[in-house]
N, C-alpha and C. Protein backbone atom coordinates (compact mmCIF):
# COMPACT_ATOMS: atom_id res chain seq x y z
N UNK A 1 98.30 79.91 99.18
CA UNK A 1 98.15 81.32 98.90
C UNK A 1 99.50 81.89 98.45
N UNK A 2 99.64 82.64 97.53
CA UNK A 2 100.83 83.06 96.45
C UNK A 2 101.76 84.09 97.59
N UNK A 3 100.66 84.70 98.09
CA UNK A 3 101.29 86.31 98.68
C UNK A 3 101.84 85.70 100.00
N UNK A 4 100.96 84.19 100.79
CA UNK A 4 101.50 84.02 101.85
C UNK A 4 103.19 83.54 101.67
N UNK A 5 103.21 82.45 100.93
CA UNK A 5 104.44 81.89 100.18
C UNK A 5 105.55 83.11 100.19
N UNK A 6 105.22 84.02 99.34
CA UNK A 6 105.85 85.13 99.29
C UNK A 6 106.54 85.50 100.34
N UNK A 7 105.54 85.96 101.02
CA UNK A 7 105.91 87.07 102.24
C UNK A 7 106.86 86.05 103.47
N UNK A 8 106.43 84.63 103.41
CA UNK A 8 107.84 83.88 104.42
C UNK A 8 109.12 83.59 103.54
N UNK A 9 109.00 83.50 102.17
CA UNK A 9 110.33 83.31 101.23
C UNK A 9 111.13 84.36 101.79
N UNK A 10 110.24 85.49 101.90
CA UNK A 10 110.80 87.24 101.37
C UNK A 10 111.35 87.49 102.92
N UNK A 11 110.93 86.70 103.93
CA UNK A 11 111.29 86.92 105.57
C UNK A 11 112.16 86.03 105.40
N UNK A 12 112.32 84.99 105.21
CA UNK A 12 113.55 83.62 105.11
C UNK A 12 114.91 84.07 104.73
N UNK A 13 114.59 85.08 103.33
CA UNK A 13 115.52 85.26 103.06
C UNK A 13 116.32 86.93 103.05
N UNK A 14 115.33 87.71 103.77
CA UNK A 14 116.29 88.73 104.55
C UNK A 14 116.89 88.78 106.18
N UNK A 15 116.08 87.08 106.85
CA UNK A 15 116.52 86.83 107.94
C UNK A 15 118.25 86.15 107.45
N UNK A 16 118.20 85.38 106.50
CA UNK A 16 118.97 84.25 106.33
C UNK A 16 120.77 85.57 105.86
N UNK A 17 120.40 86.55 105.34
CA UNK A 17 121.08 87.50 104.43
C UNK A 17 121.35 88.47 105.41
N UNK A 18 120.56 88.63 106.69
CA UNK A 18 120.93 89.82 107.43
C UNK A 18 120.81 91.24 106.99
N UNK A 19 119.63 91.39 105.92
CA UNK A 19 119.79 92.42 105.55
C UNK A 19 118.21 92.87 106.18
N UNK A 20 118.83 94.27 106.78
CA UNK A 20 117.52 95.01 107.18
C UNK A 20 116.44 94.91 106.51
N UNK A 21 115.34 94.94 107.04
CA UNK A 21 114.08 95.54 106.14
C UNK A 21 113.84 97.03 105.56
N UNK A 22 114.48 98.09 106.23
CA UNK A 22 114.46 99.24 105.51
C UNK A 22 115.46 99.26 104.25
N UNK A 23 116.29 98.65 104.13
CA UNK A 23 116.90 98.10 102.99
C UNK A 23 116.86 97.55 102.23
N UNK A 24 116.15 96.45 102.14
CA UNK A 24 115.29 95.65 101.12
C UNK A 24 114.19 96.52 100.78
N UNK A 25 113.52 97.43 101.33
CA UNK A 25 112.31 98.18 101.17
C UNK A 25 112.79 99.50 100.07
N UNK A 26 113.80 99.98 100.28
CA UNK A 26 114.61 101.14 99.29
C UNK A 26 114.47 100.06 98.50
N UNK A 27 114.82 99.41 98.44
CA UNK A 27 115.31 98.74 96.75
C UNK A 27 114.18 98.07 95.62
N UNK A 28 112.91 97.74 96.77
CA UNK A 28 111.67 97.47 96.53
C UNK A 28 110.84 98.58 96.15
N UNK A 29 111.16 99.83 95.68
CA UNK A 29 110.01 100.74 95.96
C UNK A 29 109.23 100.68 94.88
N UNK A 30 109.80 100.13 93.18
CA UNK A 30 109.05 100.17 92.14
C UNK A 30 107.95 98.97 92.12
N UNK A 31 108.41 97.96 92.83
CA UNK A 31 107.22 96.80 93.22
C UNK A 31 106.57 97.64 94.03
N UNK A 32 106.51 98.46 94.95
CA UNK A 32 106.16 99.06 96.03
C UNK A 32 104.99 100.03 95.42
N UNK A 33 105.19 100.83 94.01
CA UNK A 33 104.88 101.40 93.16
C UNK A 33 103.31 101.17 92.76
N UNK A 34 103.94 99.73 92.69
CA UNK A 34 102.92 98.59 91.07
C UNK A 34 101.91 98.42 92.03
N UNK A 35 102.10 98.52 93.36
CA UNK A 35 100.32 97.93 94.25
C UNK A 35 99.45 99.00 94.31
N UNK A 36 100.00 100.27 93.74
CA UNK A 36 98.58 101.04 93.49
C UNK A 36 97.97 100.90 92.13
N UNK A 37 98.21 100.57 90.89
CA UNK A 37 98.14 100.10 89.95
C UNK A 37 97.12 98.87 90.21
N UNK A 38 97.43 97.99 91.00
CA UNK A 38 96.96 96.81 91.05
C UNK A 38 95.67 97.01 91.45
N UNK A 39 95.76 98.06 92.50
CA UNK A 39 94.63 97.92 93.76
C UNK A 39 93.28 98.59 92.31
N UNK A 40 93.72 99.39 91.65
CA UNK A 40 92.81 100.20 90.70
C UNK A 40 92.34 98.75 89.32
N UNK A 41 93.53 98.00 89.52
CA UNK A 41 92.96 96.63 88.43
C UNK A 41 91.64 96.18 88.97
N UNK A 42 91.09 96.30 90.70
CA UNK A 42 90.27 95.53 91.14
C UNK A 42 89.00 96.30 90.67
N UNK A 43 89.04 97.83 90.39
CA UNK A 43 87.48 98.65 89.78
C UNK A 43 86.98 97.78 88.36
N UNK A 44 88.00 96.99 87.31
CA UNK A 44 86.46 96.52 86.11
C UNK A 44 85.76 95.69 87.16
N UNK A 45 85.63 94.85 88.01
CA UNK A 45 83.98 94.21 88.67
C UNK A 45 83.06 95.11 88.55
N UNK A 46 83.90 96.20 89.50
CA UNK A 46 82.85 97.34 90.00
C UNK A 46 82.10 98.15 88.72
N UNK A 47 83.04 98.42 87.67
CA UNK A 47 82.47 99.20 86.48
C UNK A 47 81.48 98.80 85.93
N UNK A 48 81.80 97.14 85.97
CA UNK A 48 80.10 96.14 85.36
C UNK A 48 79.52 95.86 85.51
N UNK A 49 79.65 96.13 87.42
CA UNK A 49 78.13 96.15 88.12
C UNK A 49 77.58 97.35 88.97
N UNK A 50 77.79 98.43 88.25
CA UNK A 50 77.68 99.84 88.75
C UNK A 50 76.30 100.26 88.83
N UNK A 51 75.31 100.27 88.42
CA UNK A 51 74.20 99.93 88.46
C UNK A 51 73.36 99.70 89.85
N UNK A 52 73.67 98.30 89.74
CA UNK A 52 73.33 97.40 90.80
C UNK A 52 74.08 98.06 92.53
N UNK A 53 75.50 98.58 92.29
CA UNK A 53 76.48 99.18 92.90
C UNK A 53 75.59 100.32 93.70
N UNK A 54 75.44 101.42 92.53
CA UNK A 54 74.84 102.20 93.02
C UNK A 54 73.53 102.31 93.93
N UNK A 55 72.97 101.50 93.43
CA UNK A 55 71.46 101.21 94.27
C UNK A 55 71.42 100.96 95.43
N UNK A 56 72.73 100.60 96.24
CA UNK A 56 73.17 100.12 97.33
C UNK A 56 74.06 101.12 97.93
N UNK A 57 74.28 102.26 97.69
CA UNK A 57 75.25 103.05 97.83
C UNK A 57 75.29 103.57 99.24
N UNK A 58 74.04 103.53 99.94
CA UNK A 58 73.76 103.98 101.20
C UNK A 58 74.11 102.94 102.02
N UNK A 59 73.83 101.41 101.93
CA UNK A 59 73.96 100.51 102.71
C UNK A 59 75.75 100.22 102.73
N UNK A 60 76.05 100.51 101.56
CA UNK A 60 77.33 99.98 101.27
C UNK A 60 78.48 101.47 102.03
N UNK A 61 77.98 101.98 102.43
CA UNK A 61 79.19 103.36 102.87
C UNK A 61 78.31 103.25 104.61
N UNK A 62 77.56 102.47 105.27
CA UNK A 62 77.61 102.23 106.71
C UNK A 62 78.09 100.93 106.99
N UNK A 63 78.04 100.42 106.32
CA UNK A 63 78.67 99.28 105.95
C UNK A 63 80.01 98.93 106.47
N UNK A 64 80.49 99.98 105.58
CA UNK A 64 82.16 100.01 105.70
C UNK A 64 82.59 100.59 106.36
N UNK A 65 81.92 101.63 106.92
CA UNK A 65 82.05 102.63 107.91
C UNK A 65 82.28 101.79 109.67
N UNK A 66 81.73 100.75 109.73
CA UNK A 66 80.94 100.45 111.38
C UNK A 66 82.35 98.67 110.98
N UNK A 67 82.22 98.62 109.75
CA UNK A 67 83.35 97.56 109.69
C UNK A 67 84.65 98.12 110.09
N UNK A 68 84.97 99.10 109.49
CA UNK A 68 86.47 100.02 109.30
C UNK A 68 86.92 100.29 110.63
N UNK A 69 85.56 101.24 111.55
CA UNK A 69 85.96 101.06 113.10
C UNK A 69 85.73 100.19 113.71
N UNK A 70 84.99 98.97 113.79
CA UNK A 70 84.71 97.96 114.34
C UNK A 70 86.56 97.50 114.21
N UNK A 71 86.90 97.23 113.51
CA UNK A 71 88.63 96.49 112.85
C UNK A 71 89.41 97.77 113.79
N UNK A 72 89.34 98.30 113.25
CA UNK A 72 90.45 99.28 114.25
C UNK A 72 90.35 99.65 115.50
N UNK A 73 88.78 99.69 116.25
CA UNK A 73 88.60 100.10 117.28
C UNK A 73 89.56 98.58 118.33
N UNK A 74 88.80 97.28 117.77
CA UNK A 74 89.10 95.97 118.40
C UNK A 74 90.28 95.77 118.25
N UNK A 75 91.33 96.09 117.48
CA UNK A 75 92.57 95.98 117.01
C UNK A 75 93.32 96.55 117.69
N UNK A 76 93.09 97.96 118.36
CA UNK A 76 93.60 98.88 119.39
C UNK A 76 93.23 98.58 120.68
N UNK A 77 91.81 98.25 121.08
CA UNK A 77 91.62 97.98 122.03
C UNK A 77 92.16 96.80 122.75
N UNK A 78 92.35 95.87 121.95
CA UNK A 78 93.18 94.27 121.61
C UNK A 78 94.58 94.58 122.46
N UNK A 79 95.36 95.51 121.50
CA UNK A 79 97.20 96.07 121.89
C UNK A 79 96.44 97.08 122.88
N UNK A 80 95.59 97.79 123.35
CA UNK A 80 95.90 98.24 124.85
C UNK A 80 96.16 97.18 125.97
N UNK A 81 94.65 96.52 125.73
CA UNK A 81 94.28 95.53 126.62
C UNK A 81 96.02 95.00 127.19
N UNK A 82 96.78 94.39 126.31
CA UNK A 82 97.63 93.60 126.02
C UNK A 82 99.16 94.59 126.37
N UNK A 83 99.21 96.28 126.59
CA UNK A 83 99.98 96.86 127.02
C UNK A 83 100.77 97.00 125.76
N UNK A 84 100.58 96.84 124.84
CA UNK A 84 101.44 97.26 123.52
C UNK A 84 101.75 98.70 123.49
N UNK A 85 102.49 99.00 123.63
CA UNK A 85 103.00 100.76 123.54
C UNK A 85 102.48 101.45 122.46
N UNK A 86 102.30 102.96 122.45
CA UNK A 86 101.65 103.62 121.94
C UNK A 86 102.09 103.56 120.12
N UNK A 87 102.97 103.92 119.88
CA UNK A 87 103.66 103.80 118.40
C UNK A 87 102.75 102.46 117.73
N UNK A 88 103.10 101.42 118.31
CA UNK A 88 102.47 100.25 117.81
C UNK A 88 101.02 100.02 117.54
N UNK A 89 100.25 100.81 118.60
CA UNK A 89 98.69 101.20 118.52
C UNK A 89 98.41 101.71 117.21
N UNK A 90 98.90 102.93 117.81
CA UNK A 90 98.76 103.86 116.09
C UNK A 90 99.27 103.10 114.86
N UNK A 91 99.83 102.20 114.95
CA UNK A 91 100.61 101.57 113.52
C UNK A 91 99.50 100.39 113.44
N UNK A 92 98.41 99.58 114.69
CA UNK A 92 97.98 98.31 114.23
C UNK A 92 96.82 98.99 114.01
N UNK A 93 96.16 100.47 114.09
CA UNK A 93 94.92 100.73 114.12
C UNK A 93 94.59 100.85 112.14
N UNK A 94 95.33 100.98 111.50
CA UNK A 94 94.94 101.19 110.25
C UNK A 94 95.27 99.43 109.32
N UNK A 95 95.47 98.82 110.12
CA UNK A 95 95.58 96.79 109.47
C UNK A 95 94.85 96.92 108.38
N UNK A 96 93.57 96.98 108.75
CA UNK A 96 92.42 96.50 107.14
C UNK A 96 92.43 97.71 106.24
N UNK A 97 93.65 98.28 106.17
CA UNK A 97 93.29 99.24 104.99
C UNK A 97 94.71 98.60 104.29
N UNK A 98 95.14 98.85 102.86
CA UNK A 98 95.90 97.93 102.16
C UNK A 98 97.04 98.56 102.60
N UNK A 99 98.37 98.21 102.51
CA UNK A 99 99.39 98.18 103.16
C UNK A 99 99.55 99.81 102.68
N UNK A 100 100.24 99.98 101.49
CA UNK A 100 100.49 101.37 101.09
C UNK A 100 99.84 102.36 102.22
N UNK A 101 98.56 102.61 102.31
CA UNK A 101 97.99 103.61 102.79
C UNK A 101 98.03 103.18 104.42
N UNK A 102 97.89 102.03 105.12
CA UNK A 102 97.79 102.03 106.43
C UNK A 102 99.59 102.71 106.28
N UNK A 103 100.29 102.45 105.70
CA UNK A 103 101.78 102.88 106.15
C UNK A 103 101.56 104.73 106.33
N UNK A 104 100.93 105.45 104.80
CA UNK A 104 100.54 106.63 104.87
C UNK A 104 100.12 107.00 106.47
N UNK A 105 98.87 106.36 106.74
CA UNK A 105 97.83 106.74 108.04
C UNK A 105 98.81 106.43 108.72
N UNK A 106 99.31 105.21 109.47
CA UNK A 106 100.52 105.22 110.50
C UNK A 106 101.30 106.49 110.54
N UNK A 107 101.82 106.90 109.47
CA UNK A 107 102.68 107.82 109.84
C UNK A 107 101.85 109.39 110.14
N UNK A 108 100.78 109.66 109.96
CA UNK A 108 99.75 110.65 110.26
C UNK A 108 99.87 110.52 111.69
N UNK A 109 99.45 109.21 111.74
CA UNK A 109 98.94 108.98 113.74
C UNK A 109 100.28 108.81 114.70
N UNK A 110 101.49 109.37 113.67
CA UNK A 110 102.49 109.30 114.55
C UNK A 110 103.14 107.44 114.84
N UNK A 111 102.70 106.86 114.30
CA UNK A 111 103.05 104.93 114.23
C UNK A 111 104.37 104.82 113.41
N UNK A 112 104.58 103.43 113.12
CA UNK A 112 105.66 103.23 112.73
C UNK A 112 105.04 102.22 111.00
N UNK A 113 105.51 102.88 110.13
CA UNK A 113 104.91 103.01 108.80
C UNK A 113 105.40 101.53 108.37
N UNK A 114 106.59 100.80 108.51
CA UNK A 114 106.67 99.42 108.26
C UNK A 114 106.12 98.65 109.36
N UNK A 115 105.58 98.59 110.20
CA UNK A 115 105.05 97.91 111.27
C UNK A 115 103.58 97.87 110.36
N UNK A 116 103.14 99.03 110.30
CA UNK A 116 101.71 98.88 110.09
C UNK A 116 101.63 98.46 108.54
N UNK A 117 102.36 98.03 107.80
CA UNK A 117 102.20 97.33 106.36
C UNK A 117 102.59 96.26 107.01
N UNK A 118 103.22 95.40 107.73
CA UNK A 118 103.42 94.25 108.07
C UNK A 118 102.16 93.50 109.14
N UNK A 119 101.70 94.86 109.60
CA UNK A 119 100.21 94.14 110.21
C UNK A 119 99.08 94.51 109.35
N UNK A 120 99.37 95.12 108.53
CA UNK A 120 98.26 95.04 106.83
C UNK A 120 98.29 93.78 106.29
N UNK A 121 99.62 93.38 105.65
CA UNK A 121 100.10 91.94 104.99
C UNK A 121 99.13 90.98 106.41
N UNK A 122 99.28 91.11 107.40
CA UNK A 122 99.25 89.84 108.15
C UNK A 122 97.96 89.38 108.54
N UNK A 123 96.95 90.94 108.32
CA UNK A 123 95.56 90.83 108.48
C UNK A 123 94.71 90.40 107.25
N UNK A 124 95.88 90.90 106.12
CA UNK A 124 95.20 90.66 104.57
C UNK A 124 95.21 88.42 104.31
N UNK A 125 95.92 88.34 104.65
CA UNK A 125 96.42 87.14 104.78
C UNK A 125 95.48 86.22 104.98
N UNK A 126 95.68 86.90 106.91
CA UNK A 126 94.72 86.10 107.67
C UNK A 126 93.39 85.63 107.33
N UNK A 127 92.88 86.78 106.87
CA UNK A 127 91.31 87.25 105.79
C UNK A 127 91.65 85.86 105.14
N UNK A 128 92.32 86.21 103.98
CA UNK A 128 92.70 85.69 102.56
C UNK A 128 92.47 83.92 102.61
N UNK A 129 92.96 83.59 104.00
CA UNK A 129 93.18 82.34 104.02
C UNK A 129 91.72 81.83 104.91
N UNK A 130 91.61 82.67 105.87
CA UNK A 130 90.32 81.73 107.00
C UNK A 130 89.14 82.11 106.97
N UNK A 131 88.96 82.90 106.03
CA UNK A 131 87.55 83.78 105.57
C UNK A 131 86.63 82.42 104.84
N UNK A 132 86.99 81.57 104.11
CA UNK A 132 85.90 80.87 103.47
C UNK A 132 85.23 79.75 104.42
N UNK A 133 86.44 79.77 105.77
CA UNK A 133 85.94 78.91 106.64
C UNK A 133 84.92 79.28 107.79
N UNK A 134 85.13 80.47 107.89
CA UNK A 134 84.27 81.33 108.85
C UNK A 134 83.15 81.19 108.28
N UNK A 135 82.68 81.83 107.03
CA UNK A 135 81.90 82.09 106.33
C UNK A 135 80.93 81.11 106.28
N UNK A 136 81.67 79.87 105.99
CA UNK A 136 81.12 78.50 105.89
C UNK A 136 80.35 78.11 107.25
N UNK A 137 80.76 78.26 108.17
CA UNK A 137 80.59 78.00 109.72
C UNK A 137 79.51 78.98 110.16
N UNK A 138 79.04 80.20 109.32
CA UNK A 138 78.80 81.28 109.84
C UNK A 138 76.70 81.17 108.74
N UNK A 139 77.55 80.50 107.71
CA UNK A 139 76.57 79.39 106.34
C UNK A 139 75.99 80.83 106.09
N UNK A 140 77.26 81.75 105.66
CA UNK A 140 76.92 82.93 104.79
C UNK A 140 77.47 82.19 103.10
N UNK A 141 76.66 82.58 102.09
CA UNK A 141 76.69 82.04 101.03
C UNK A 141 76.99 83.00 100.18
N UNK A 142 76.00 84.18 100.26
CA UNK A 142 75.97 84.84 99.01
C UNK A 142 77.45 86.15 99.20
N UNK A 143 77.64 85.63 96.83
CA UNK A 143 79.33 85.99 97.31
C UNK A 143 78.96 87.69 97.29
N UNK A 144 78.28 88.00 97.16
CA UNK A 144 78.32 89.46 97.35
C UNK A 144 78.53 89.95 99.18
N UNK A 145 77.95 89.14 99.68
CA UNK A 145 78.55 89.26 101.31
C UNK A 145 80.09 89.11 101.46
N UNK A 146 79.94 88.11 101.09
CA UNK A 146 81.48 87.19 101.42
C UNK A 146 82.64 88.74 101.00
N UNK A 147 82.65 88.62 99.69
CA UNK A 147 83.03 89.80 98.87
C UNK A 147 83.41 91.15 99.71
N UNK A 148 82.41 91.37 100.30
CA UNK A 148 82.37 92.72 100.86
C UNK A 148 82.94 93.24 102.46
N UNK A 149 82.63 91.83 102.97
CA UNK A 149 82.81 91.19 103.86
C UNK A 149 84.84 90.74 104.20
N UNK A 150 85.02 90.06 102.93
CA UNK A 150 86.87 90.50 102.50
C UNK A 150 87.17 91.51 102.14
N UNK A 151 86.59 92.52 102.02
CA UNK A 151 86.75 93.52 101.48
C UNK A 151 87.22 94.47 102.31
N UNK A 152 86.25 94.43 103.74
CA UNK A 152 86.13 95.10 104.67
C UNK A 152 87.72 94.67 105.79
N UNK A 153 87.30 93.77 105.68
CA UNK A 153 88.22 93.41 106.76
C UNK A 153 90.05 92.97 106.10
N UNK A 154 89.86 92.82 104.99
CA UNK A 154 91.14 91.92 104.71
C UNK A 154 91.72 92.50 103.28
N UNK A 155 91.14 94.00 102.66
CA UNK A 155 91.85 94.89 102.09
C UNK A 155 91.91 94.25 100.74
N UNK A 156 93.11 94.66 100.00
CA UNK A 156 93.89 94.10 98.98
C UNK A 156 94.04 92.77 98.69
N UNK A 157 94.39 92.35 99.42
CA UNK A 157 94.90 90.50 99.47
C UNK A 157 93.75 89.83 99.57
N UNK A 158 92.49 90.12 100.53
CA UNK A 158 91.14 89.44 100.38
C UNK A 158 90.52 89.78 99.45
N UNK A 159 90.45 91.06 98.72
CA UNK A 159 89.81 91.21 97.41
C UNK A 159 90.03 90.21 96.50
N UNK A 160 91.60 89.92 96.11
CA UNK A 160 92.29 89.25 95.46
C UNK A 160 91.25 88.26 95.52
N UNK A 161 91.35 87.47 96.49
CA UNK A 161 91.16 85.90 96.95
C UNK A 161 89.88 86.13 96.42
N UNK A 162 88.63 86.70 96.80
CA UNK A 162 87.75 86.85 96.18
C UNK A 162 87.04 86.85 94.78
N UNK A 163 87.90 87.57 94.37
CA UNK A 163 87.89 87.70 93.24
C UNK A 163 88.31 86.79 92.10
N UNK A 164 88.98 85.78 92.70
CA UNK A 164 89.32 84.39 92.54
C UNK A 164 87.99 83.21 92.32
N UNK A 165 87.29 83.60 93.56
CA UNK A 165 85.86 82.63 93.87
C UNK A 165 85.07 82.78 92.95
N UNK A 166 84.82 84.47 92.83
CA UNK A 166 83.63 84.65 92.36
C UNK A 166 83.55 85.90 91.88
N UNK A 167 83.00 86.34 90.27
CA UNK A 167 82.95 88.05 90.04
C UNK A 167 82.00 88.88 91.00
N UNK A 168 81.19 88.15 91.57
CA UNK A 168 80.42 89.44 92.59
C UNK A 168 81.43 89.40 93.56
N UNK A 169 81.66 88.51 94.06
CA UNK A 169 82.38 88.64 95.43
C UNK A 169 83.54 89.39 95.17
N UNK A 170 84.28 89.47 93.81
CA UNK A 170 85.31 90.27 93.48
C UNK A 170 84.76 91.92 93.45
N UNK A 171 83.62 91.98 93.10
CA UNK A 171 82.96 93.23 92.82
C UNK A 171 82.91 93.83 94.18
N UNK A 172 82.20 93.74 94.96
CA UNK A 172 82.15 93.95 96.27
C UNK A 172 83.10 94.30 97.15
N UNK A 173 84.16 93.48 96.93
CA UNK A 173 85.31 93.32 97.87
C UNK A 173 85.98 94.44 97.39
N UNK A 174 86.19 94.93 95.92
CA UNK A 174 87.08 96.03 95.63
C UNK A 174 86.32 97.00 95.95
N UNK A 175 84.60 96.93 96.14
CA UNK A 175 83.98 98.67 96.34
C UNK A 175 84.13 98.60 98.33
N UNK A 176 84.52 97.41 98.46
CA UNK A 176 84.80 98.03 100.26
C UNK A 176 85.68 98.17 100.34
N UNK A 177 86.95 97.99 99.34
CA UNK A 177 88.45 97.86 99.86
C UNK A 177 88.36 99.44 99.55
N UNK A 178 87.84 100.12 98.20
CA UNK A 178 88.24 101.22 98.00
C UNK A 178 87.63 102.38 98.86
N UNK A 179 86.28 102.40 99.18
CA UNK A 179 85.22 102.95 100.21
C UNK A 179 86.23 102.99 101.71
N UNK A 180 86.78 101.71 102.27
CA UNK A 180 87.58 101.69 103.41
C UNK A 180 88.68 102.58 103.27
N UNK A 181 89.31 102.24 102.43
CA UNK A 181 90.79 103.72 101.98
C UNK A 181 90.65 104.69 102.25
N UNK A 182 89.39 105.42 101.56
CA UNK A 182 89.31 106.68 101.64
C UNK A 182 88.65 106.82 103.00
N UNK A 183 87.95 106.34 103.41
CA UNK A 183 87.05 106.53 104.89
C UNK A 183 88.75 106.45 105.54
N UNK A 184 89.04 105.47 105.78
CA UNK A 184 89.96 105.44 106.76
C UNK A 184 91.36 106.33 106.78
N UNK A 185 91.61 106.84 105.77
CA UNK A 185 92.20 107.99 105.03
C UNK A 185 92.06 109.25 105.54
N UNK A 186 90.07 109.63 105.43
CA UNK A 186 90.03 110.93 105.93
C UNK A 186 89.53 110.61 107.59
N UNK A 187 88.93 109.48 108.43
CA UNK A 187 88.78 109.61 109.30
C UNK A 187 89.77 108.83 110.79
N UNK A 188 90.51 108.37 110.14
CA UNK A 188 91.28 108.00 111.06
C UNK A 188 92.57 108.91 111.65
N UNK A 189 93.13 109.85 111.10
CA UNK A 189 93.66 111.07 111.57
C UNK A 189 92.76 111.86 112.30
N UNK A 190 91.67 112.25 112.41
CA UNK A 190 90.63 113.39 112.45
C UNK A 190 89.85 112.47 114.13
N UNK A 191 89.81 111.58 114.30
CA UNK A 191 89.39 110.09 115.71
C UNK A 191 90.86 110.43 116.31
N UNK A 192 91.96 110.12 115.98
CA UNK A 192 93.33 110.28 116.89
C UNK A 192 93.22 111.36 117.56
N UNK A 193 93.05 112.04 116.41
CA UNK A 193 93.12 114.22 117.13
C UNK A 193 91.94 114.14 118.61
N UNK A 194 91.35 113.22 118.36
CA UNK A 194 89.90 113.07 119.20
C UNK A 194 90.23 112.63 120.89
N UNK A 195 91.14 111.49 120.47
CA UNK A 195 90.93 110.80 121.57
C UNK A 195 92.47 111.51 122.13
């Protein structure tokens, strides 16, 4: 996986250099830039199967909805269970949304905005890499699941991978990655205020 490679080069060598991560991150911001760009490369699937998209529009927004808190509820409940301090909660509760915006939401819920892109990267990953094995084990086939299914849970980086396999499964994966954003966007500030 390209992004995994990446992301230990990119740790190797600001461990090896001693240079902070908020420092490498200033200097990164126009790469930092280009992943909203990217994330919008993943809508042509969706544009060519809009149609079909739409017809599903109801199943596909509870969908993402009961996935989005299912991931964050277990993710938080996970770091309570486990005594993880509060900052860190709020920073691991937004993981399956793509890094950019869980950093946004972290900093809403009061979290720590590079923590929660580094447990975005680590959940996108995770997805990215052990999803075809689950799946397999699980003898889910059709890539429009699979798709939606990375989509839900593993953001940006599982779309990717997806979208790699297969154009539905690419299709899918970008209408849950983008459906999850905004859900988790407007309802995950508005659940904090709650609890």
């Amino acid at each position: 996986n390209p992004v995994l490679w990446t992301v230990l080069t990119l740790a190797l060598l600001l461990a090896a250099s001693g240079t902070p991560y908020p420092t490498y991150f200033s200097g990164a911001q126009f790469i930092h830039f280009l992943l909203g760009p990217a994330v919008v490369a993943l809508a042509w699937p969706l544009w060519q199967r809009r149609a079909e998209l739409r017809s599903r529009a109801r199943a596909v927004l509870l969908a993402a909805t009961a996935g989005g808190l299912a991931a964050a509820a277990a993710a938080v409940g996970l770091g309570w269970l486990l005594g993880l301090p509060d900052a860190v909660l709020r920073s691991l509760a937004p993981k399956s949304v793509t890094a950019p915006v869980a950093m946004g939401i972290a900093e809403q819920l009061g979290g720590i905005p590079a923590l929660a892109a580094a447990f975005a990267v680590i959940t996108g990953l995770t997805g990215a890499i052990s999803a075809k094995y689950l799946f397999d084990a699980l003898r889910i086939a059709e890539p429009e699941v699979r798709g939606f299914a990375l989509g839900t849970a593993a953001h940006g980086i599982g779309a990717a991978r997806a979208l790699q396999v297969h154009p539905d499964a690419g299709a899918y994966a970008g209408l849950a990655l983008g459906v999850q954003v905004v859900l988790a966007a407007l309802l995950m500030p508005l659940l904090a205020r709650l609890i």
